[in-house]
Protein backbone atom coordinates (compact mmCIF):
# COMPACT_ATOMS: atom_id res chain seq x y z
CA UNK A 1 -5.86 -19.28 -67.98
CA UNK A 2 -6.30 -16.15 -65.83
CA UNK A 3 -7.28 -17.08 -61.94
CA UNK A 4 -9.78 -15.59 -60.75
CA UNK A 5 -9.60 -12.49 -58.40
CA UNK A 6 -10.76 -14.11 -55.21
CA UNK A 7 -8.78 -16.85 -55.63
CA UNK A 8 -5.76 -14.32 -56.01
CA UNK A 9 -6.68 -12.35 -53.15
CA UNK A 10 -7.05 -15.52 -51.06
CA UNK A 11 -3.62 -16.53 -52.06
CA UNK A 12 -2.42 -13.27 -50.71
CA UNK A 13 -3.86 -13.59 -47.71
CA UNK A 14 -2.28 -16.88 -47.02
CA UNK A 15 1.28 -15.18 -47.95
CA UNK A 16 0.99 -12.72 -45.62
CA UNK A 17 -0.37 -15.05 -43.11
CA UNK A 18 3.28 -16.89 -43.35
CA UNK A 19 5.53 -13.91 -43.81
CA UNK A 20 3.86 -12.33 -40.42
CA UNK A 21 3.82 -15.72 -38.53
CA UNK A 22 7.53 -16.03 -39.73
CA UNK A 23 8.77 -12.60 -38.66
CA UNK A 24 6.47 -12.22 -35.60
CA UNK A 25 5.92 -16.02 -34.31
CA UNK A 26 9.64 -16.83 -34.62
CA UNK A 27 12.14 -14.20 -35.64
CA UNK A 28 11.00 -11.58 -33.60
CA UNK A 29 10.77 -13.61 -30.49
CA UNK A 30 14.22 -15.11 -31.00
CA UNK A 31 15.55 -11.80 -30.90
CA UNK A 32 14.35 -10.19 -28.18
CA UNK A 33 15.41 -13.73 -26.18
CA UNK A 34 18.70 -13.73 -27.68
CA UNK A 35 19.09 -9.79 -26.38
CA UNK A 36 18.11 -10.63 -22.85
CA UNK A 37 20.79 -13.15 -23.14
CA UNK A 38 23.74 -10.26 -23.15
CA UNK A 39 26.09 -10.05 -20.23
CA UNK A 40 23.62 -7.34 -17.44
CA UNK A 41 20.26 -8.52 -19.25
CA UNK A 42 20.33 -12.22 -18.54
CA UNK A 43 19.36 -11.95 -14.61
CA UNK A 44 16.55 -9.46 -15.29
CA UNK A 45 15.09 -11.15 -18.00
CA UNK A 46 15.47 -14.92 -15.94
CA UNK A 47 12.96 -12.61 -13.48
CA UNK A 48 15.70 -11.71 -11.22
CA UNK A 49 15.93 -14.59 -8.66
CA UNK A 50 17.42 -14.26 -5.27
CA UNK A 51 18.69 -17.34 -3.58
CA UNK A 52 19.50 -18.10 0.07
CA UNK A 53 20.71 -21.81 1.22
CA UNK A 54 20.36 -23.10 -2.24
CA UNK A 55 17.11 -22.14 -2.63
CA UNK A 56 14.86 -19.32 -4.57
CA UNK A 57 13.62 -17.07 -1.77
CA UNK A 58 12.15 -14.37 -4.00
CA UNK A 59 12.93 -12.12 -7.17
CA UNK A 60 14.32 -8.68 -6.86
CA UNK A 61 12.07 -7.07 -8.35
CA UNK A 62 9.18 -8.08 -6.97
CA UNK A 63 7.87 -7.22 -3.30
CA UNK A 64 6.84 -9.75 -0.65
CA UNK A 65 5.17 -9.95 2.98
CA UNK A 66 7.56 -10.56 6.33
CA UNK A 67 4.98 -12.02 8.38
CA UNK A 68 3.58 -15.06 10.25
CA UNK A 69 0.22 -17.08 8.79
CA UNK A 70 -1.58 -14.89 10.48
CA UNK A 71 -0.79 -11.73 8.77
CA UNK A 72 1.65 -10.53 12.02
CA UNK A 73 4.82 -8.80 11.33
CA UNK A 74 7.81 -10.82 11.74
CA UNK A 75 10.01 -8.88 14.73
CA UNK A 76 12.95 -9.66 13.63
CA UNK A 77 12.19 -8.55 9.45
CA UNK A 78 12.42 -5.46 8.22
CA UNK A 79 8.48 -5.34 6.96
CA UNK A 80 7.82 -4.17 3.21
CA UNK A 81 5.48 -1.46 2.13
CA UNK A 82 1.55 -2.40 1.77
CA UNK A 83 -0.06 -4.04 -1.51
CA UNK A 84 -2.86 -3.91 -2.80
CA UNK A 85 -2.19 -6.61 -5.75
CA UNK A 86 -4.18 -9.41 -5.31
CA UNK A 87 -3.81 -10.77 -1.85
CA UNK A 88 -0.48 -8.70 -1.39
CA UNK A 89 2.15 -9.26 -4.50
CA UNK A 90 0.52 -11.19 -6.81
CA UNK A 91 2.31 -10.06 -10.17
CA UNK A 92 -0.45 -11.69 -11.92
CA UNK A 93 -2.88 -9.18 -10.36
CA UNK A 94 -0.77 -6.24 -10.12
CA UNK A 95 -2.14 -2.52 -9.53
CA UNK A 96 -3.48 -0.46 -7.34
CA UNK A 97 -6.58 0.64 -5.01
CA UNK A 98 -8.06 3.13 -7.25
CA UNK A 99 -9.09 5.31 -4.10
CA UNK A 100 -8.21 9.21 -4.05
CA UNK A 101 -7.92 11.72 -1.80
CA UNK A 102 -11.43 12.31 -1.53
CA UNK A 103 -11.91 8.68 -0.05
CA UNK A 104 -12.75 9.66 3.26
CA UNK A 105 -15.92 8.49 4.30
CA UNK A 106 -16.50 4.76 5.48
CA UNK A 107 -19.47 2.65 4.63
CA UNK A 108 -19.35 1.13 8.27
CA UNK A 109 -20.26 -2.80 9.15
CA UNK A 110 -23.57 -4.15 10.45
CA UNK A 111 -22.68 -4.10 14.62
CA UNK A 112 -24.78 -7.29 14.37
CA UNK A 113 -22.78 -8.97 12.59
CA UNK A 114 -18.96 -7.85 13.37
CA UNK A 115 -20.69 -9.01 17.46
CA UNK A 116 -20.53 -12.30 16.46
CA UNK A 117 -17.18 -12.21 14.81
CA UNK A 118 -18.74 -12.22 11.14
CA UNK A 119 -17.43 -10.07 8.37
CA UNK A 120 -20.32 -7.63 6.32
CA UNK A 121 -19.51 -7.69 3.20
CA UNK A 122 -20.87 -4.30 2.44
CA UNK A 123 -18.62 -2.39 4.23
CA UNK A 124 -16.47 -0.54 2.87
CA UNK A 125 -13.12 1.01 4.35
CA UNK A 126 -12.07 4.72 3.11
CA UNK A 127 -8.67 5.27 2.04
CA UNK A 128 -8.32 7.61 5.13
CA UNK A 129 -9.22 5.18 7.60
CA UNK A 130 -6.97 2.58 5.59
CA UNK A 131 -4.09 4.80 6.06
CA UNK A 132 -5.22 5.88 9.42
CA UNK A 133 -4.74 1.72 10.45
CA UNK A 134 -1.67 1.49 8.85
CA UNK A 135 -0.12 4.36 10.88
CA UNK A 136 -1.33 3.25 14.32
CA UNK A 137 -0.14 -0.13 13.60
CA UNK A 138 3.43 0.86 12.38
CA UNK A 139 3.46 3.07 15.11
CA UNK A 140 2.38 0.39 17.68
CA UNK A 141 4.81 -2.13 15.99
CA UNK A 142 8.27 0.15 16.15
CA UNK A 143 7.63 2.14 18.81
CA UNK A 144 7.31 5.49 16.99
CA UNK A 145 3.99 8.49 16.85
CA UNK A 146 1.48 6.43 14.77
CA UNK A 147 -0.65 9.92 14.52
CA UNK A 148 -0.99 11.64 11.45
CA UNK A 149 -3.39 14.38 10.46
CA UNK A 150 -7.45 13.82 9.78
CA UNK A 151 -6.53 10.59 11.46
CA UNK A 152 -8.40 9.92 15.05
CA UNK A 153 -5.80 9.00 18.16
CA UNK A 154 -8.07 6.12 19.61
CA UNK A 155 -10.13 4.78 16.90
CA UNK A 156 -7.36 5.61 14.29
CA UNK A 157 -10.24 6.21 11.61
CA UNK A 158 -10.36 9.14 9.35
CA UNK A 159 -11.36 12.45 11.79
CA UNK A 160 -14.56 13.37 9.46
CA UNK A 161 -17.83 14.96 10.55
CA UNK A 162 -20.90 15.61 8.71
CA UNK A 163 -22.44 19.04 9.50
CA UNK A 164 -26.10 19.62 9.01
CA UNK A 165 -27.69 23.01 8.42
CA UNK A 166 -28.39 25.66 6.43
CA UNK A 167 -25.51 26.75 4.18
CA UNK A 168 -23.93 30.57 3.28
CA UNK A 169 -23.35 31.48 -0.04
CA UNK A 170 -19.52 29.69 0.33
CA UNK A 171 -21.01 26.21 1.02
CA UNK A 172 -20.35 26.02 4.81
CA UNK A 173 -22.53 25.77 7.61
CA UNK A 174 -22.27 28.54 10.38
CA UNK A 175 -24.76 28.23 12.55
CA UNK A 176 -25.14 24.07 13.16
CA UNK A 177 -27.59 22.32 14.08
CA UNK A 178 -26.17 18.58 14.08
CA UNK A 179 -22.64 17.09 13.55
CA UNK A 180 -21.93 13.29 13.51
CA UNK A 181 -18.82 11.66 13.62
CA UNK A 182 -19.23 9.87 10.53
CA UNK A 183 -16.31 7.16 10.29
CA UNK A 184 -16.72 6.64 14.29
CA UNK A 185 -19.61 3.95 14.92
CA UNK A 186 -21.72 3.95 17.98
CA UNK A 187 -21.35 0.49 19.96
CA UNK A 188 -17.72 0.63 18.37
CA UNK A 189 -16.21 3.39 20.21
CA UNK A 190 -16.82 4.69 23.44
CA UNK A 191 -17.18 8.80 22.43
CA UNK A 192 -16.43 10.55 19.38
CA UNK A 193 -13.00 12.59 18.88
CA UNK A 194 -13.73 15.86 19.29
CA UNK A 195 -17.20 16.51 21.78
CA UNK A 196 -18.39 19.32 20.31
CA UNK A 197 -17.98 21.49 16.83
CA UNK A 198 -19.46 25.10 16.33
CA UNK A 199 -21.03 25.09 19.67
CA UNK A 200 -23.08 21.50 18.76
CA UNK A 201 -22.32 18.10 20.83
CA UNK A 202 -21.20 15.88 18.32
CA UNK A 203 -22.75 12.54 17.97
CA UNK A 204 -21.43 8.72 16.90
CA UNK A 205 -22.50 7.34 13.34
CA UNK A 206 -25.05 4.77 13.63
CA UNK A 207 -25.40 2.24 11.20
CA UNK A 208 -27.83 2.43 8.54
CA UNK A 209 -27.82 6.25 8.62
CA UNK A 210 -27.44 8.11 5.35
CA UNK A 211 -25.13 11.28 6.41
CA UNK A 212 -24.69 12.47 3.16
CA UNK A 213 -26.78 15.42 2.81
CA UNK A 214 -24.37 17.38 5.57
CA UNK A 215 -21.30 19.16 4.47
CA UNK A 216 -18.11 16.72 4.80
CA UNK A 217 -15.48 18.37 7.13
CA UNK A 218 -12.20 16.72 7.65
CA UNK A 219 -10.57 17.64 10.43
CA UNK A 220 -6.91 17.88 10.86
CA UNK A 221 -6.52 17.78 14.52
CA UNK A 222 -2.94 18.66 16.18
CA UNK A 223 -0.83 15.71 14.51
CA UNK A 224 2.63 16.66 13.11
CA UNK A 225 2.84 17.98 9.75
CA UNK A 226 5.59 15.22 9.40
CA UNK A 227 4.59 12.14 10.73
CA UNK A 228 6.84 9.94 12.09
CA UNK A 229 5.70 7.02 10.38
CA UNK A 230 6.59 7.91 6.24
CA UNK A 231 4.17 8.08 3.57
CA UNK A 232 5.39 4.72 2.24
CA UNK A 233 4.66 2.83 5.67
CA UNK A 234 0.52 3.26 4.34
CA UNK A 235 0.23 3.38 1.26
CA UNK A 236 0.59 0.77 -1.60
CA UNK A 237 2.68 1.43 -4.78
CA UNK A 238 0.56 1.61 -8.48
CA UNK A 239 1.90 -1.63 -8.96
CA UNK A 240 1.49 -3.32 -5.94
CA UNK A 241 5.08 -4.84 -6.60
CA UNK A 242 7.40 -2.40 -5.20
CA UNK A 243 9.97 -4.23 -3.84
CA UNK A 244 11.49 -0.87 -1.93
CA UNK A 245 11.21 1.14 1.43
CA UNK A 246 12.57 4.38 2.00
CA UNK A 247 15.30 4.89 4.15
CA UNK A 248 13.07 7.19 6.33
CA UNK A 249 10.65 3.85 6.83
CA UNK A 250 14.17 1.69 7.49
CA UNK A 251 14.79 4.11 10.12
CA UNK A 252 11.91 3.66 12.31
CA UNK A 253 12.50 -0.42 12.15
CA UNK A 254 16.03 -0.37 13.25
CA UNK A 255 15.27 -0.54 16.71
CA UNK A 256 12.94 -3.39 16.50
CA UNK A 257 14.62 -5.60 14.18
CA UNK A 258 18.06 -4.99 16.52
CA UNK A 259 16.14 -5.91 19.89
CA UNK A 260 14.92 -9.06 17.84
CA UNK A 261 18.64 -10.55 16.90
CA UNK A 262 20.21 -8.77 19.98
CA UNK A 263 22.37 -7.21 17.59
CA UNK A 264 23.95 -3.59 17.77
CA UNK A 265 21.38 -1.01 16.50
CA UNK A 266 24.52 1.06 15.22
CA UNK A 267 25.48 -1.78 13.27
CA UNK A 268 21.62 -2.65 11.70
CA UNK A 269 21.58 0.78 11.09
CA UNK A 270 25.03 0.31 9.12
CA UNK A 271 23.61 -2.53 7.68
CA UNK A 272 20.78 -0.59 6.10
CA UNK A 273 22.75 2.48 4.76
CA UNK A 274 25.15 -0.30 2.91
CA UNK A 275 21.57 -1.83 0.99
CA UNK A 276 20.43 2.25 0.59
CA UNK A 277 20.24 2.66 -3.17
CA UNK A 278 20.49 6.14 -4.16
CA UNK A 279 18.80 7.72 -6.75
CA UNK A 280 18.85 6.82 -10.99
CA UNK A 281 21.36 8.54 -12.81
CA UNK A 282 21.67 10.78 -9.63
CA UNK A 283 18.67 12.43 -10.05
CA UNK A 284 15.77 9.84 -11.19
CA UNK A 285 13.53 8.52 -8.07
CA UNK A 286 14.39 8.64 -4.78
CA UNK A 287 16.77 6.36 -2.37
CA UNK A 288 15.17 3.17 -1.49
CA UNK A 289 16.18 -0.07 0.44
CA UNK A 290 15.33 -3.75 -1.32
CA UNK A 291 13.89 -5.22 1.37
CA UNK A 292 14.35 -8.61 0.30
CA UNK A 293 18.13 -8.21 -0.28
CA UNK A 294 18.21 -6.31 3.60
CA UNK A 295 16.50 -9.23 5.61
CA UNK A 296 18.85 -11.72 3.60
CA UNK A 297 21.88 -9.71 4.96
CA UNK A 298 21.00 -9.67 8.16
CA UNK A 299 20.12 -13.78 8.34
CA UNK A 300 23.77 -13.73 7.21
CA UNK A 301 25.12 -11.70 9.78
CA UNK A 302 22.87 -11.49 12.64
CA UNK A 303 20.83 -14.82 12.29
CA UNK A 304 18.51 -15.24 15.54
CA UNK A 305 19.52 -18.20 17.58
């Protein structure tokens, strides 16, 4: 008796449904566990674990926050670079900003409400100003030049105007005729960065406004080419995991972290050059200090009493 074609077909079906369940479900995943299990896998594939006093403080692989439940650095910690995972990284939310160079202009708050302490939640802050923050703040926190160009000195905003008027035939305005201080909000700040701009008083952003029919001028202002506060001190990683400073950012928080244990700044300094990793293969990446592995080391040897 000859079976019918759909019943043969079906039968395949269910074949391959084992053969694939077999090799995928269980023999593939069995090897790739029994791999990780080699001598120099095991730890990485276990997630990497560090442990201090008997107890999992954090993985090595994965960044974390040095501060207080209020979001405050912790003096005495070297602090990590930002994250923009989640609430600051979450591996389960990993990634990045999204927001590009040509992030520049804020969408700023309703005065009303920031008066009273309340948060509008259709503001929006531009990767400038973001960066902007991040410098003054670093710079505030280890004593260092928080300025860094387009960035404002007192508001530390992005230093952006929008310049009405008529146009030439390369896009910019020569003669004009109004200029606003677009990240800079009136009732916020006392007087915009710069007073004046081709000739024209230049006036605070006031909120509500729509500035976007002038030309969008970023201004550099007289901050150093290199800032003294590195690249990696403001911005997040693509993952939002990196785990890493650079020994540039180290640099700037030897000082602090030393005054905090009353140790030897020489010797934090040592300190940081032994947990300096150079570069892959000696040519992949650039140095970088684990943070987490740094901090550890110095609760070892310079634990605050």
């Amino acid at each position: 008796m000859r079976i019918p074609s759909w019943i043969r077909q079906h039968l395949a079906a269910v074949r391959a449904l084992l053969v694939l369940t077999v090799v995928l479900g269980v023999a593939y995943p069995l090897a790739v566990w029994a791999v990780a299990q080699l001598p120099g896998l095991r730890a990485h594939a276990e997630g990497s674990y560090v442990s201090a006093g008997g107890r999992k403080v954090g993985s090595s692989l994965i960044g974390q926050s040095f501060t207080d439940k209020q979001g405050v650095p912790i003096a005495k910690y070297f602090q990590s670079r930002p994250s923009a995972a989640g609430d600051g990284y979450d591996p389960t939310a990993s990634g990045a900003s999204n927001l590009g160079p040509e992030s520049i202009v804020d969408t700023l708050p309703d005065p009303k409400l920031v008066a009273v302490g309340k948060t509008d939640g259709n503001a929006k802050t531009s990767l400038l100003t973001t960066v902007c923050a991040r410098s003054a703040a670093v710079g505030k926190l280890d004593g260092v030049d928080g300025g860094r160009p387009f960035c404002t000195k007192d508001s530390a905003v992005g230093a952006v105007l929008a310049v009405f008027g008529d146009r030439d035939r390369q896009g910019r305005v020569p003669h004009p005729t109004r200029v606003v201080s677009v990240n800079e909000e009136a009732g916020v700040v006392k007087a915009p960065f710069v007073a004046t701009y081709g000739g024209v008083k230049v006036e605070l952003a006031k909120y509500g406004e729509d500035y976007s029919k002038g030309l969008i001028v970023p201004v550099r202002g007289d901050a150093p080419a290199r800032p003294a506060v590195p690249a990696d001190a403001v911005t997040a990683s693509g993952s939002g995991l990196d785990p890493h400073i650079s020994p540039a950012y180290a640099k700037i928080q030897v000082k602090r972290v030393a005054e905090a244990r009353h140790a030897d700044p020489a010797a934090v300094a040592g300190l940081v050059a032994k947990h300096t990793t150079g570069r892959d293969l000696g040519f992949l990446g650039e140095p970088r200090v684990n943070v987490l592995d740094l901090n550890l080391a110095l609760d070892r040897q310079y634990p605050v009493r």
